[in-house]
C-alpha atoms as a PDB file:
ATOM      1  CA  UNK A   1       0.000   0.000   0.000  1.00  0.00           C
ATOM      2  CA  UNK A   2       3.123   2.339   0.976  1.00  0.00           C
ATOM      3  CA  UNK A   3       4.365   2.119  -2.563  1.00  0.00           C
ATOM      4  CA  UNK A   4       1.128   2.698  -4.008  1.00  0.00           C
ATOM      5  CA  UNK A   5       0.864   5.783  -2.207  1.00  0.00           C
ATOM      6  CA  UNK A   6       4.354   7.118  -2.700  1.00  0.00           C
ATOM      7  CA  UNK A   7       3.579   6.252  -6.567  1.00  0.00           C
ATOM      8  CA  UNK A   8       0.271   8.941  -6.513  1.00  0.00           C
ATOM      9  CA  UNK A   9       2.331  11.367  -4.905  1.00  0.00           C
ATOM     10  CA  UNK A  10       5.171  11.030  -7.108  1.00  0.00           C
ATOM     11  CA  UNK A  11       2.345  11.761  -9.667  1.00  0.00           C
ATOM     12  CA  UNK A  12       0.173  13.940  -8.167  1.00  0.00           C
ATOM     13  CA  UNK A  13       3.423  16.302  -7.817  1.00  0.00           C
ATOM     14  CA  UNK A  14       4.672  15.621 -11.652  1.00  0.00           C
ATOM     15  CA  UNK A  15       0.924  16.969 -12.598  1.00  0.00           C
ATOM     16  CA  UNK A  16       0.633  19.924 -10.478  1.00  0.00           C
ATOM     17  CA  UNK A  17       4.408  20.982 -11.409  1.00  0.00           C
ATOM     18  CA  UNK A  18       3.344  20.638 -14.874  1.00  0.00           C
ATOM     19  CA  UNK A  19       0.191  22.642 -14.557  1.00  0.00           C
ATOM     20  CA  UNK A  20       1.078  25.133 -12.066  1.00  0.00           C
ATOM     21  CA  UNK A  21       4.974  25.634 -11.760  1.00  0.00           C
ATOM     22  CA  UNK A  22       6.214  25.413 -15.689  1.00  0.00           C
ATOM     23  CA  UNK A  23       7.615  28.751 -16.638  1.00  0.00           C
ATOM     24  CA  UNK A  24       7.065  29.515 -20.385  1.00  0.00           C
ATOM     25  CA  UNK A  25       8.863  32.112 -22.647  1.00  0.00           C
ATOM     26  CA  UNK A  26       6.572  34.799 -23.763  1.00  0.00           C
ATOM     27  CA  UNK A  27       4.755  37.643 -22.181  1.00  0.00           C
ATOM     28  CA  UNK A  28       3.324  40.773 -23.369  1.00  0.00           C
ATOM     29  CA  UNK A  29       3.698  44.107 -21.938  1.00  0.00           C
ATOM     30  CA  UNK A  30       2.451  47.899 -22.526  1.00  0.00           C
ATOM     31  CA  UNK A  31       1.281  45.826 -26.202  1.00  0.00           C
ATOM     32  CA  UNK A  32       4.807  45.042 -26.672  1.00  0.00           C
ATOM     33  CA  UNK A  33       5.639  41.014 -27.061  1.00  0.00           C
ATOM     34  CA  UNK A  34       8.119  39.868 -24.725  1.00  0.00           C
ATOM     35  CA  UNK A  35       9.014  36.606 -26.353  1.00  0.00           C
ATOM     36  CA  UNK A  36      12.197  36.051 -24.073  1.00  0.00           C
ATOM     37  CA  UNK A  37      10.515  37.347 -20.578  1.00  0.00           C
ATOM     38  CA  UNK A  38       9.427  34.213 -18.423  1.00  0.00           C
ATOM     39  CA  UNK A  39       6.890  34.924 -15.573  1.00  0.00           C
ATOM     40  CA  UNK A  40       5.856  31.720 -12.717  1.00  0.00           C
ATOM     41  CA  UNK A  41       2.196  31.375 -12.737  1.00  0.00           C
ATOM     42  CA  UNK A  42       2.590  31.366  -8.986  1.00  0.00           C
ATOM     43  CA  UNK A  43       3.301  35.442  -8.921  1.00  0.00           C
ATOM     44  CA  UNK A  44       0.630  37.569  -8.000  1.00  0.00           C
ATOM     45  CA  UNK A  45       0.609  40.682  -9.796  1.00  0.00           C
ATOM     46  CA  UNK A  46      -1.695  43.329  -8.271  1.00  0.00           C
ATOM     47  CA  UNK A  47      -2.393  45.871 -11.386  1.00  0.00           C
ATOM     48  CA  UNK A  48      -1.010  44.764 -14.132  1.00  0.00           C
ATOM     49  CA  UNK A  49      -1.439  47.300 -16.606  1.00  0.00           C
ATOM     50  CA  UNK A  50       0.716  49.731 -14.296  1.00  0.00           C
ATOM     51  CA  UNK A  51       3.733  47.451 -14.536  1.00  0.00           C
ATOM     52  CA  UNK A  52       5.602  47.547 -17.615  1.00  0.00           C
ATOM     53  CA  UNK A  53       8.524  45.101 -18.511  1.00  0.00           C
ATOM     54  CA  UNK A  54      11.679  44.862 -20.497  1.00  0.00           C
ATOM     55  CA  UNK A  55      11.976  41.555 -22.284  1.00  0.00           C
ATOM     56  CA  UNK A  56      14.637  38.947 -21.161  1.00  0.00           C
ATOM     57  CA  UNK A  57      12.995  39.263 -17.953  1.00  0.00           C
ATOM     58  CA  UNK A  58      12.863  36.217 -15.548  1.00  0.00           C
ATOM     59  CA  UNK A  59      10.138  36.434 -11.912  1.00  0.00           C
ATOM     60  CA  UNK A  60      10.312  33.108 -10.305  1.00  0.00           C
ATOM     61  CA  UNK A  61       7.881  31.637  -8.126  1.00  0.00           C
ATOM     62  CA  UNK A  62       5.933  32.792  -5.044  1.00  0.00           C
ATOM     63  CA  UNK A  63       6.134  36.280  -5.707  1.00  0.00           C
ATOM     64  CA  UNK A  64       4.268  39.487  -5.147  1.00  0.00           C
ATOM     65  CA  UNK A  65       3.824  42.475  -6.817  1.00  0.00           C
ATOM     66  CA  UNK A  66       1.676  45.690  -6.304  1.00  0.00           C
ATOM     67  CA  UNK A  67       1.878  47.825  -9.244  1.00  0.00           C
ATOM     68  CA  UNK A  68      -1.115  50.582  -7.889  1.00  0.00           C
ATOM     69  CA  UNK A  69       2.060  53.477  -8.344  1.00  0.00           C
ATOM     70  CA  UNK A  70       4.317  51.843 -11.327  1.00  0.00           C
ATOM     71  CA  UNK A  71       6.699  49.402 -11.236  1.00  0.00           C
ATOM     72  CA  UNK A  72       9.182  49.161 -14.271  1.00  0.00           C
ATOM     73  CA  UNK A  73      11.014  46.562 -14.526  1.00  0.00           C
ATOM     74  CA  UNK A  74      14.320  46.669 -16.990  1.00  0.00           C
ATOM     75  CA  UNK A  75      15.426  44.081 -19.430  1.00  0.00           C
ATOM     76  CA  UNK A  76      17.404  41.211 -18.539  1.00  0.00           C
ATOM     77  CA  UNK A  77      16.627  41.430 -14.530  1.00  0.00           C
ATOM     78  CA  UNK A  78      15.892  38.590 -12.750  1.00  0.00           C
ATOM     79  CA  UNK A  79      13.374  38.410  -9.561  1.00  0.00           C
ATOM     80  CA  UNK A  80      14.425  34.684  -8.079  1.00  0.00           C
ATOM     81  CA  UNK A  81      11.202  33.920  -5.325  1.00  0.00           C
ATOM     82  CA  UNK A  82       9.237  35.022  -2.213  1.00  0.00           C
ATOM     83  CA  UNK A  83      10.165  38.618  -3.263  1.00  0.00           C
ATOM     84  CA  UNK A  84       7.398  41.399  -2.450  1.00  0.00           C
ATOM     85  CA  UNK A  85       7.244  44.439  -4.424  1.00  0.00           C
ATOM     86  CA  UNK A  86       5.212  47.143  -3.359  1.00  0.00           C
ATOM     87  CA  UNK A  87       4.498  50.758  -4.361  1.00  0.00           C
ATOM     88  CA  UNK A  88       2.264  51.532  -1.530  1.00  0.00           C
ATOM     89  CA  UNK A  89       2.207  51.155   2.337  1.00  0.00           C
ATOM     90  CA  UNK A  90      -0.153  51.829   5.075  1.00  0.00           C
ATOM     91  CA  UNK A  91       2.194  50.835   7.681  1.00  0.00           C
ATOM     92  CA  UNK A  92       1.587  54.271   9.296  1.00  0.00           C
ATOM     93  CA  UNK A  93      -2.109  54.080   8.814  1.00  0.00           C
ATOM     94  CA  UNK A  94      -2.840  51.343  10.748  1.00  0.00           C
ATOM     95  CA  UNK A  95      -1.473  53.304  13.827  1.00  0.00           C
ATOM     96  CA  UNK A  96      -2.341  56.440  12.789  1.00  0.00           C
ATOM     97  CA  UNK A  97      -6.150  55.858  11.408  1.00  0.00           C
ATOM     98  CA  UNK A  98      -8.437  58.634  10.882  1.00  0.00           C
ATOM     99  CA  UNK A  99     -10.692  57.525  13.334  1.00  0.00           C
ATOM    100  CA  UNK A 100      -7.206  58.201  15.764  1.00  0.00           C
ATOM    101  CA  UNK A 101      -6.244  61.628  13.995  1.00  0.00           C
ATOM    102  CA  UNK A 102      -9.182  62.702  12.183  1.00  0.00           C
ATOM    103  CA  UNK A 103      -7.101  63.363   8.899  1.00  0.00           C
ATOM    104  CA  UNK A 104      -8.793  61.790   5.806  1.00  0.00           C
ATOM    105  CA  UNK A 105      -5.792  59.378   4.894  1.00  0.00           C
ATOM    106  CA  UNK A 106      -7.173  58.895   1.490  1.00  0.00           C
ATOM    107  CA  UNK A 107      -6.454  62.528   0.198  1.00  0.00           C
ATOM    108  CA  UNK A 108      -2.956  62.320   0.463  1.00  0.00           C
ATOM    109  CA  UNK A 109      -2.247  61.708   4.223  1.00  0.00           C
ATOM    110  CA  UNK A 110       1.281  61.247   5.628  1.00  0.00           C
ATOM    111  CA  UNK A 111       0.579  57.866   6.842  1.00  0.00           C
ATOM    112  CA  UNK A 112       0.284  56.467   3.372  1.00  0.00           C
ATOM    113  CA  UNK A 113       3.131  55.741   1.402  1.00  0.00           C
ATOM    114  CA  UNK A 114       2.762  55.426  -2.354  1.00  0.00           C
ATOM    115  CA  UNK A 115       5.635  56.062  -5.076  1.00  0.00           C
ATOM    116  CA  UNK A 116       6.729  54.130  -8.300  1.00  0.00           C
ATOM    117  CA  UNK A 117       9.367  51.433  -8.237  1.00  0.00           C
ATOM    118  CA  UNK A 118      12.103  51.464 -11.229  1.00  0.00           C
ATOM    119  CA  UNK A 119      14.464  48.397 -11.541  1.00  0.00           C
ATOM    120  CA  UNK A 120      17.424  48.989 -14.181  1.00  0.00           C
ATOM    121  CA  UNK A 121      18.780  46.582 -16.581  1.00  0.00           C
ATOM    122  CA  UNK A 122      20.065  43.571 -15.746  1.00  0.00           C
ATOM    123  CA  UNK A 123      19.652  43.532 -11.821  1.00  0.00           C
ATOM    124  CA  UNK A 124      19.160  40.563  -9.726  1.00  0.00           C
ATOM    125  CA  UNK A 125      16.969  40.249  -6.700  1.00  0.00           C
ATOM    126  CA  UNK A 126      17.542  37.672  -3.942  1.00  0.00           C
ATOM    127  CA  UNK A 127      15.141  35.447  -2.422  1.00  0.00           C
ATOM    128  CA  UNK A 128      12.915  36.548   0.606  1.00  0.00           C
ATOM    129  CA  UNK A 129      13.650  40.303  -0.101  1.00  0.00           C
ATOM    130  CA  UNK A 130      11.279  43.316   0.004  1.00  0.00           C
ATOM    131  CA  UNK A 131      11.661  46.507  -2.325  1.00  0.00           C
ATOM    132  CA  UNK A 132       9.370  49.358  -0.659  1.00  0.00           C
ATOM    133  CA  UNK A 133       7.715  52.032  -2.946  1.00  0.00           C
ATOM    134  CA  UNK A 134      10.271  54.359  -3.882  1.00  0.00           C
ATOM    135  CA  UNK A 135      12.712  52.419  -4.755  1.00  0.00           C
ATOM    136  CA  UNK A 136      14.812  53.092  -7.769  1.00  0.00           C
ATOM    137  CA  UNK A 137      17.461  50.609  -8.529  1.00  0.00           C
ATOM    138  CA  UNK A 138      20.616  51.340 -10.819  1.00  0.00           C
ATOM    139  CA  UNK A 139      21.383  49.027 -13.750  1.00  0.00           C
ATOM    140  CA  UNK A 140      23.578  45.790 -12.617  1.00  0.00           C
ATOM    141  CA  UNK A 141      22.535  45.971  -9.396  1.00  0.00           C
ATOM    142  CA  UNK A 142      22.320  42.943  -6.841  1.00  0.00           C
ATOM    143  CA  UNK A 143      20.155  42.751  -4.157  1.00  0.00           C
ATOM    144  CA  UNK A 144      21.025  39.682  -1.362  1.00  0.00           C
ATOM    145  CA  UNK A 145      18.326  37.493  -0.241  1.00  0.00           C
ATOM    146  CA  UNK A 146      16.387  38.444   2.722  1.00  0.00           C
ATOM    147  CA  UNK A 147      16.918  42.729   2.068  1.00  0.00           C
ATOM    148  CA  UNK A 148      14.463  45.129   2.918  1.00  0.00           C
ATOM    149  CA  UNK A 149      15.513  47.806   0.115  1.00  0.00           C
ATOM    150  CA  UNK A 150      14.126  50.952   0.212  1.00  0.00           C
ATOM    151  CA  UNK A 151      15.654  54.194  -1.762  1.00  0.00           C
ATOM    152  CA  UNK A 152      17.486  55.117  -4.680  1.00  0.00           C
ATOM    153  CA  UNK A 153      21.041  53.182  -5.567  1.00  0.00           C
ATOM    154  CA  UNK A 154      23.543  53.499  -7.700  1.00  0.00           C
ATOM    155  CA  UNK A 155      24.026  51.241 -11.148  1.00  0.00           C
ATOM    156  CA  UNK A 156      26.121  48.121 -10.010  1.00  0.00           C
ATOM    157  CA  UNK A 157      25.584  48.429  -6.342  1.00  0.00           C
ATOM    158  CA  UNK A 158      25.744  45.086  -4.325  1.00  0.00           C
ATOM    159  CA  UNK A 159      23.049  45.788  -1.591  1.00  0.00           C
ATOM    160  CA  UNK A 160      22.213  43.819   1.760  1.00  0.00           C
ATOM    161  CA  UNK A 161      20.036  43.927   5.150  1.00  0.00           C
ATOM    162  CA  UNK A 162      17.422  45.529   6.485  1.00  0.00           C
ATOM    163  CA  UNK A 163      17.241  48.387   5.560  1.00  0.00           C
ATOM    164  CA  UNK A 164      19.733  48.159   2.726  1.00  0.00           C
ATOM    165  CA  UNK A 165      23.269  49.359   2.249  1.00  0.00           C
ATOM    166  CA  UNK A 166      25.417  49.457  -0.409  1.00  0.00           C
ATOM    167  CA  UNK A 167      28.193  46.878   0.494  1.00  0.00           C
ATOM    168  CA  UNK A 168      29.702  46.561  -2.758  1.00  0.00           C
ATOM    169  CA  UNK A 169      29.884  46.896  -6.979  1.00  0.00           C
ATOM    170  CA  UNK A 170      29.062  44.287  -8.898  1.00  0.00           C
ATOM    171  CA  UNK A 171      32.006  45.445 -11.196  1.00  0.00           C
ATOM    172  CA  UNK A 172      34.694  43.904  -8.947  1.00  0.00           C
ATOM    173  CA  UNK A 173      32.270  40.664  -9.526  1.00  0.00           C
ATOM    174  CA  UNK A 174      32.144  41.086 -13.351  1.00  0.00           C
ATOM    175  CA  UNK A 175      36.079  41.805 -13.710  1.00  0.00           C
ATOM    176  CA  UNK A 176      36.866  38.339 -11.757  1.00  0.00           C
ATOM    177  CA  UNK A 177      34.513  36.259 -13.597  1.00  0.00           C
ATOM    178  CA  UNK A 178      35.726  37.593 -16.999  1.00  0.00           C
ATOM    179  CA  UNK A 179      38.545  37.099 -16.800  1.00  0.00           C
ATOM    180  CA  UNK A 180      37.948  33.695 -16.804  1.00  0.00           C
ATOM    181  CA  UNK A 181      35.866  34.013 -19.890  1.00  0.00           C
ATOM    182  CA  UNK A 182      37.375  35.976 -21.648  1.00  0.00           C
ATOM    183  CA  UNK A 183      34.823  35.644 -24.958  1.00  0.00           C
ATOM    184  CA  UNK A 184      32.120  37.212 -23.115  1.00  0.00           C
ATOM    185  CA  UNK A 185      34.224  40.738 -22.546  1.00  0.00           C
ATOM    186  CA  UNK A 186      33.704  42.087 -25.760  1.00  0.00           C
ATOM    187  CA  UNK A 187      29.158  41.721 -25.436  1.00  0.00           C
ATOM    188  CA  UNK A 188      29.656  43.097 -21.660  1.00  0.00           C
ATOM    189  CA  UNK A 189      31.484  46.321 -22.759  1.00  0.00           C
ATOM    190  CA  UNK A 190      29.247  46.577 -25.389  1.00  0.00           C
ATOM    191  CA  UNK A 191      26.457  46.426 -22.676  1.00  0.00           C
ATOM    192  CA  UNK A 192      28.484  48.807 -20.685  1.00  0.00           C
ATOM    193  CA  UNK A 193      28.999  51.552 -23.183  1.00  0.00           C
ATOM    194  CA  UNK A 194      25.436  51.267 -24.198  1.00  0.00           C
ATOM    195  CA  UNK A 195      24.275  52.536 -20.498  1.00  0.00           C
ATOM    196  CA  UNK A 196      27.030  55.127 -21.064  1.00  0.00           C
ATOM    197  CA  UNK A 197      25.108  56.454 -24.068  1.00  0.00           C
ATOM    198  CA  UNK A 198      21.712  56.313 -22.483  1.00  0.00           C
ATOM    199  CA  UNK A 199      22.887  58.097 -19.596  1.00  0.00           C
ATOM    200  CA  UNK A 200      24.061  61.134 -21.275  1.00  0.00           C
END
């Protein structure tokens, strides 16, 4: 009976991975195909039509983003899972309610937070981590697992805790690994001098 049973679970988890967890190429975004941007079917996305997305975009599973403010999201980046996006809080609200302060919190009251989010090209955010409304992210820019980010960061910043620092470049990164692989140098300063030319 034990082998049975391990038998429908090993199936029951083959189906549901098949129906639920396969990540597809394609997406659409702003009317623009995406046909190399991959989204999980287990992300929420709260108000879609306010997030717009580069292609060559990758969001893994489990997570969540709120897109009431704007959330732009630049080619290449990758969101790995159990990341929360948000461009609005009430964190304030809930302590300072309008039945507390009188204020009508819905026309523009301090206690609630709401700004657009803009991720760069080519970022990568680690698991478990939380980017607040406001947030503005450079291009290249890493973000460790478990990081509350909230703020606006250089291009190629390594960022980590809670909040979020800027403990590094990514450059330093970039310079070790190619020089390993040595092919890839000539597409990366290609990259490079492209930001160079969109920046000025």
């Amino acid at each position: 009976m034990t082998g049975v049973r391990a038998w429908l679970n090993r199936c029951r988890r083959w189906l549901w991975h098949k129906l639920f967890f396969r990540i597809l190429f394609g997406e659409r975004s702003h009317g623009q195909a995406l046909p190399d941007t991959r989204i999980s079917p287990s992300t929420c996305i709260e108000h879609e039509a306010s997030l717009e997305l580069g292609d060559d975009v990758f969001i893994g599973h489990f997570n969540f983003i709120e897109a009431s403010a704007g959330v732009r999201i630049g080619r290449g980046t990758q969101l790995t899972n159990f990341i929360s996006i948000v461009t609005h809080s009430t964190h304030r609200s809930v302590r300072v309610a309008a039945q507390l302060s009188g204020q009508d919190l819905a026309e523009g009251g301090t206690a609630v937070v709401r700004a657009p989010i803009v991720l760069g090209e080519r970022c990568f955010i680690g698991p478990h981590s939380t980017l607040e409304a406001g947030t503005a992210l450079g291009h290249g820019t890493l973000v460790a697992a478990h990081s509350r980010v909230r703020g606006v960061f250089p291009d190629f910043a390594v960022l980590a805790g809670s909040p979020a620092q800027v403990v590094g470049d990514t450059r330093d990164a970039d310079a070790r690994w190619l020089a390993g692989h040595p092919s890839l140098q000539q597409a990366y300063d290609r990259w490079r001098a492209t930001l160079e030319t969109q920046g000025s």
